[in-house]
N, C-alpha and C. Protein backbone atom coordinates (compact mmCIF):
# COMPACT_ATOMS: atom_id res chain seq x y z
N UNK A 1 144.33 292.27 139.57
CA UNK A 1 145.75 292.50 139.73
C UNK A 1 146.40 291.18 140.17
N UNK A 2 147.22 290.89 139.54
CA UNK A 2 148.26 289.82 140.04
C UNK A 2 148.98 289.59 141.31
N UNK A 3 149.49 288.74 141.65
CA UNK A 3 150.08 288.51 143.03
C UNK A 3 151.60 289.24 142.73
N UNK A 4 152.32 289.12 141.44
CA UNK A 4 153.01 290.11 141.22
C UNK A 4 153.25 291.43 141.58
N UNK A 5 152.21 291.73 141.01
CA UNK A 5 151.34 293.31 140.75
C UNK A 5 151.23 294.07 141.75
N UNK A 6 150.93 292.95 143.15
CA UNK A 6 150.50 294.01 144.21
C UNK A 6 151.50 293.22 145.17
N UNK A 7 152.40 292.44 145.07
CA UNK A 7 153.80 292.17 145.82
C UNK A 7 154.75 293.72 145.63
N UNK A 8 154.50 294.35 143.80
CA UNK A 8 155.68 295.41 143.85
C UNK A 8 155.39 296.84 144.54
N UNK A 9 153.96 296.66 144.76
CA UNK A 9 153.47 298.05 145.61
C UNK A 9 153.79 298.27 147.13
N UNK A 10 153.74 297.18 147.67
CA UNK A 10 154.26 296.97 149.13
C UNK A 10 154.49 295.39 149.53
N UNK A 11 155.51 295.01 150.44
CA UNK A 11 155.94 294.28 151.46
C UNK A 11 154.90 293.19 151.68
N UNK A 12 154.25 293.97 152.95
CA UNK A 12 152.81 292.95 153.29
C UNK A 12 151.59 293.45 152.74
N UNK A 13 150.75 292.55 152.33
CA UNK A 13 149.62 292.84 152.12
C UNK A 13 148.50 292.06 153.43
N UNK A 14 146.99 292.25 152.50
CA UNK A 14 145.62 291.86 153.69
C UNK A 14 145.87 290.07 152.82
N UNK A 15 145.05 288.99 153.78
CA UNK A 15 145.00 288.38 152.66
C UNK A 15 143.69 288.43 152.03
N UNK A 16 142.61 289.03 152.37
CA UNK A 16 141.62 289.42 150.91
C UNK A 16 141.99 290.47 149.57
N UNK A 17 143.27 290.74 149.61
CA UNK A 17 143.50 291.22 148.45
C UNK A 17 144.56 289.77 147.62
N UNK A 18 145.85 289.46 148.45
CA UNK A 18 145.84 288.23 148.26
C UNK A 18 145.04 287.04 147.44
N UNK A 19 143.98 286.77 148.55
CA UNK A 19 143.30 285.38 148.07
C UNK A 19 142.56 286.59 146.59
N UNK A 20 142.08 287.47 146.31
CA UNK A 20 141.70 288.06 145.17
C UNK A 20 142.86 287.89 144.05
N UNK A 21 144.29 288.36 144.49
CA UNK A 21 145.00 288.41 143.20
C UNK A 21 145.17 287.01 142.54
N UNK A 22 145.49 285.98 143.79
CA UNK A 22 145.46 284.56 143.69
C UNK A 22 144.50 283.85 142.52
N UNK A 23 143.11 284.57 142.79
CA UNK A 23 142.35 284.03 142.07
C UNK A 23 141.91 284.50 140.52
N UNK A 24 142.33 285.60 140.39
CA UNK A 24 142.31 286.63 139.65
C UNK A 24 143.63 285.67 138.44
N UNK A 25 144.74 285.11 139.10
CA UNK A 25 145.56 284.63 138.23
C UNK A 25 145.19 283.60 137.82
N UNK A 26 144.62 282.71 138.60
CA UNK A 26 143.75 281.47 137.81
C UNK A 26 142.04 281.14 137.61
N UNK A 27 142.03 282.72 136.87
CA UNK A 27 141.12 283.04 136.33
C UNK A 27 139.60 282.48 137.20
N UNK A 28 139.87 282.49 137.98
CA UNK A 28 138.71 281.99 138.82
C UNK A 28 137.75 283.07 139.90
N UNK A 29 136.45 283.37 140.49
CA UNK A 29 136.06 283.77 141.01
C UNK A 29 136.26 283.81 142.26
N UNK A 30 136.43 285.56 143.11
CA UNK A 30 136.66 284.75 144.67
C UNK A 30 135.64 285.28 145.78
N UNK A 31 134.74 285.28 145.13
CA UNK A 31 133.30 285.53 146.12
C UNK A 31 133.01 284.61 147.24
N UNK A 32 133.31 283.48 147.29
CA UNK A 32 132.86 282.27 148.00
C UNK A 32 133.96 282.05 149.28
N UNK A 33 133.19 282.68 150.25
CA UNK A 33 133.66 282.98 151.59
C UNK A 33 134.44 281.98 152.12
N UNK A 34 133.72 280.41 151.72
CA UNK A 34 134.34 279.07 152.42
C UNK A 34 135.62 278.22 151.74
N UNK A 35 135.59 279.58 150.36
CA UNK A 35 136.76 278.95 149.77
C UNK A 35 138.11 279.71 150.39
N UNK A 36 137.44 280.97 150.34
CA UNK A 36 138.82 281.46 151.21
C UNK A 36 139.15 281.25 152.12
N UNK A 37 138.30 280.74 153.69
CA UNK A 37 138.59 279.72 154.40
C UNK A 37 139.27 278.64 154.36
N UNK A 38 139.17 278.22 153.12
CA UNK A 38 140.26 276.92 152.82
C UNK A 38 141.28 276.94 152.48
N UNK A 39 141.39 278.71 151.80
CA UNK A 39 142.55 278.87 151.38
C UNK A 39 143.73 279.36 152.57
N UNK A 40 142.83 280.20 153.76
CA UNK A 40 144.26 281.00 154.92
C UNK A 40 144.00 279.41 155.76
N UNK A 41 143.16 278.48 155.71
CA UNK A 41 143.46 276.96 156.39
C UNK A 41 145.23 276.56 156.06
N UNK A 42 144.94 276.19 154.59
CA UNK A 42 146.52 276.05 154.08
C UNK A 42 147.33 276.50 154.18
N UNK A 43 147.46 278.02 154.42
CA UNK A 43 147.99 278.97 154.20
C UNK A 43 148.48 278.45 156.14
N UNK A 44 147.84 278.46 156.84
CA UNK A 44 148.41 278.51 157.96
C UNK A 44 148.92 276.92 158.32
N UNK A 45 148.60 275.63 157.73
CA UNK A 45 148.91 274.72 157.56
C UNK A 45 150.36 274.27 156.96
N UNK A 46 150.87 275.25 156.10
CA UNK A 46 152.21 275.41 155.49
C UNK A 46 153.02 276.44 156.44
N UNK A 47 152.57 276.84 157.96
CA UNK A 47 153.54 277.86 158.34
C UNK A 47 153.54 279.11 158.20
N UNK A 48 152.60 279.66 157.26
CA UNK A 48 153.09 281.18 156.68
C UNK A 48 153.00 281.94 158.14
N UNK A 49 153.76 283.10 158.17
CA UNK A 49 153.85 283.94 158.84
C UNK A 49 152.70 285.08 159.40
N UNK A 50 150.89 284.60 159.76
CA UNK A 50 150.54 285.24 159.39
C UNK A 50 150.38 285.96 160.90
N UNK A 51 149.75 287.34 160.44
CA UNK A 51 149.33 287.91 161.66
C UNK A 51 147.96 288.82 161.72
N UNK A 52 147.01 288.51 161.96
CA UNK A 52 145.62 288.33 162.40
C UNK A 52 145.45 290.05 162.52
N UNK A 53 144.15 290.63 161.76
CA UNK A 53 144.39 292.11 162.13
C UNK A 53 142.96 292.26 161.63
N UNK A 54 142.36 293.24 162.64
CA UNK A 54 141.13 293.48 161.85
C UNK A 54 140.74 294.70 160.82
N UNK A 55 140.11 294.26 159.96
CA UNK A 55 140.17 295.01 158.91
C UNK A 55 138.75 295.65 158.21
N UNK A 56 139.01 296.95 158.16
CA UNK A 56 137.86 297.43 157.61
C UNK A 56 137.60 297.32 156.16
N UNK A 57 136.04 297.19 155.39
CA UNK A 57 136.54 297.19 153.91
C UNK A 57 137.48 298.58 153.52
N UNK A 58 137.07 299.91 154.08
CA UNK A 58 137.44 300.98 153.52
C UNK A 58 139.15 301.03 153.29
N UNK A 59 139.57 300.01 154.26
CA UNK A 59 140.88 299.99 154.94
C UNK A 59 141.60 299.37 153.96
N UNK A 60 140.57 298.47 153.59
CA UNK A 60 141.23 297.79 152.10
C UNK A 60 140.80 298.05 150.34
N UNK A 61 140.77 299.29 150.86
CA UNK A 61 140.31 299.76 149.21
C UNK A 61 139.46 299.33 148.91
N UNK A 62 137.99 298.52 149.25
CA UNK A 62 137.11 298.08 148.91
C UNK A 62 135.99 299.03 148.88
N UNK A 63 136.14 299.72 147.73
CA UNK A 63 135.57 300.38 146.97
C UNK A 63 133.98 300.01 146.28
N UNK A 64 134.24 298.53 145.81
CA UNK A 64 133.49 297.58 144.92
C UNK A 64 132.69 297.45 146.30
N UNK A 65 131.42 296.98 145.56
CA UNK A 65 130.39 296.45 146.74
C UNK A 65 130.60 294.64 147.07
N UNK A 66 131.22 294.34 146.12
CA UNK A 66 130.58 293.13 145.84
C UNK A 66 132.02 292.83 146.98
N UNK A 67 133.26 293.37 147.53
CA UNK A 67 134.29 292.92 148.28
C UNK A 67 134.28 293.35 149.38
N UNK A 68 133.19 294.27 149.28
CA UNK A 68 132.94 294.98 150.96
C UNK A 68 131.96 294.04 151.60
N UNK A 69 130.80 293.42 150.61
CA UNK A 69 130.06 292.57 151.24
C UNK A 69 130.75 291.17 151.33
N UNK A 70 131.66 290.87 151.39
CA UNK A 70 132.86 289.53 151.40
C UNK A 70 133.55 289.87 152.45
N UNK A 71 134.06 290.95 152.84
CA UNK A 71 134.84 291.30 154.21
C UNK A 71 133.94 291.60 155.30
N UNK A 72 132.90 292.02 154.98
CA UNK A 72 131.74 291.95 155.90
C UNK A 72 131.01 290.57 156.58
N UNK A 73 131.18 289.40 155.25
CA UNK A 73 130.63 288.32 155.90
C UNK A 73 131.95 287.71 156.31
N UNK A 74 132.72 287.74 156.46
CA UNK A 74 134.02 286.91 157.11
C UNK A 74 133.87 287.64 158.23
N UNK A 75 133.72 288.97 158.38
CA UNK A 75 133.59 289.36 160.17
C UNK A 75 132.98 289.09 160.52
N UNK A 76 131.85 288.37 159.90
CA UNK A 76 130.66 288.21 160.93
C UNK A 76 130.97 286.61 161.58
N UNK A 77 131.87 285.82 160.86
CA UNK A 77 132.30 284.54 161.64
C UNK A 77 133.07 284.01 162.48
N UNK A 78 132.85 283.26 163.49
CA UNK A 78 133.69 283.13 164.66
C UNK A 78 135.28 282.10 164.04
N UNK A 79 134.88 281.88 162.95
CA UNK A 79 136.05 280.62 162.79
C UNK A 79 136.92 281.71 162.24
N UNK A 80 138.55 280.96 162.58
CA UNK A 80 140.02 281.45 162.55
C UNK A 80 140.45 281.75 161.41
N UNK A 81 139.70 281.04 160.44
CA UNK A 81 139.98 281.27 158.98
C UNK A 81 139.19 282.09 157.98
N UNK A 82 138.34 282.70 158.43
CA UNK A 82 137.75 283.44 158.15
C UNK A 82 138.54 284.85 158.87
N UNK A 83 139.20 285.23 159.52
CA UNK A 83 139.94 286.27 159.86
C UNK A 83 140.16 286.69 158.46
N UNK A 84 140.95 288.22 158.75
CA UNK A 84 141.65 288.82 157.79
C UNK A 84 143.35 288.70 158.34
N UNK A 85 144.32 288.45 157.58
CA UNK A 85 145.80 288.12 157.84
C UNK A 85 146.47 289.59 156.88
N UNK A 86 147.59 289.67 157.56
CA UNK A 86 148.68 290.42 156.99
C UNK A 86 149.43 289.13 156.52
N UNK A 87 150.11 289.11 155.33
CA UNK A 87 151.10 288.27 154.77
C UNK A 87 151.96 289.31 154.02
N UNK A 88 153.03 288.15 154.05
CA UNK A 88 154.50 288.97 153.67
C UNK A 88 155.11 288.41 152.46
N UNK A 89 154.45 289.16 151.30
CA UNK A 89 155.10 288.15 149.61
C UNK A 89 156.38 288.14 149.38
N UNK A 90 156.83 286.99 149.98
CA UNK A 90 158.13 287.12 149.28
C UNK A 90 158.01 285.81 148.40
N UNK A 91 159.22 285.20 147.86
CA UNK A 91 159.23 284.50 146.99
C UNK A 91 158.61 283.27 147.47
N UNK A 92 159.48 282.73 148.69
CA UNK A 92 158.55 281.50 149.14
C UNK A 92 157.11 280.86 149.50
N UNK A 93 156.57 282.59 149.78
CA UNK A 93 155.24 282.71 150.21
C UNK A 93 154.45 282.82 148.96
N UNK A 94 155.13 282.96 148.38
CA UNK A 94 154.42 283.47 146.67
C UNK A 94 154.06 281.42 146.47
N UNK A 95 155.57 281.29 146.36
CA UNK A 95 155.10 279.58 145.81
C UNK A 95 154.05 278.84 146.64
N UNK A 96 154.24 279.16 148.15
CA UNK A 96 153.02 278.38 149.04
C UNK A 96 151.89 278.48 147.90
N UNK A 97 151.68 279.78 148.07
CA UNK A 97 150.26 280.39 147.34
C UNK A 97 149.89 279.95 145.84
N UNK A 98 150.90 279.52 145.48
CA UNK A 98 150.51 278.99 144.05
C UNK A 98 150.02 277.80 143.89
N UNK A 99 150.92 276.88 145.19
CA UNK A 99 150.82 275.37 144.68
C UNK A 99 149.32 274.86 145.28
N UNK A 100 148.35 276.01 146.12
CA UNK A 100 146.85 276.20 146.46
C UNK A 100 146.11 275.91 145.35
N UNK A 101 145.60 274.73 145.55
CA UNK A 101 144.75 274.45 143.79
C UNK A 101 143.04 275.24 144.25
N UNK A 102 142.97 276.25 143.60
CA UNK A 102 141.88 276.86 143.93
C UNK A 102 140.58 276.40 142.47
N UNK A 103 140.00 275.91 143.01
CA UNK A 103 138.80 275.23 142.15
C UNK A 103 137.59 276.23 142.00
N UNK A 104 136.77 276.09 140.68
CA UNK A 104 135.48 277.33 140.38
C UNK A 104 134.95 276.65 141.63
């Protein structure tokens, strides 16, 4: 699903659905725990508004195994960026998130 896609369903989202739609648009994989680390790094490096919440997979529709075992290993780490964030898509936050060059 697109960052579109799941901006028109609600307000705020987690950012592991986020950093998923993110990657999902530039066709890239988002299994790799230390990339998403790099990504709420920036993400909090540009200001965004975030706010820190803990999150269950069930909590996030993580249905799939393969995203429950991804929210599972980010809880298990003490670093800040590895949290789970609430973010708020609006337009500006949308562009932060784009101009994130997310690499395979």
């Amino acid at each position: 699903m697109s960052l579109d896609e799941i901006r028109k369903k609600v307000i705020f989202h987690n950012s592991i659905d986020v950093w998923i739609a993110a990657c999902t648009e530039k066709n890239i994989g988002w299994t790799d725990t230390e990339k998403y680390k790099k990504f709420i790094s920036y993400l909090l490096k540009n200001n965004l508004n975030l706010k820190a919440f803990s999150l269950c997979a069930h909590e996030a529709g993580a249905t799939e195994q393969e995203k429950t075992k991804f929210a599972d290993t980010l809880s298990e780490s003490k670093d800040p960026n590895a949290a789970t964030y609430t973010i708020k898509l609006n337009d500006a936050t949308l562009d932060v998130i784009r101009k994130f060059h997310l690499q395979n």
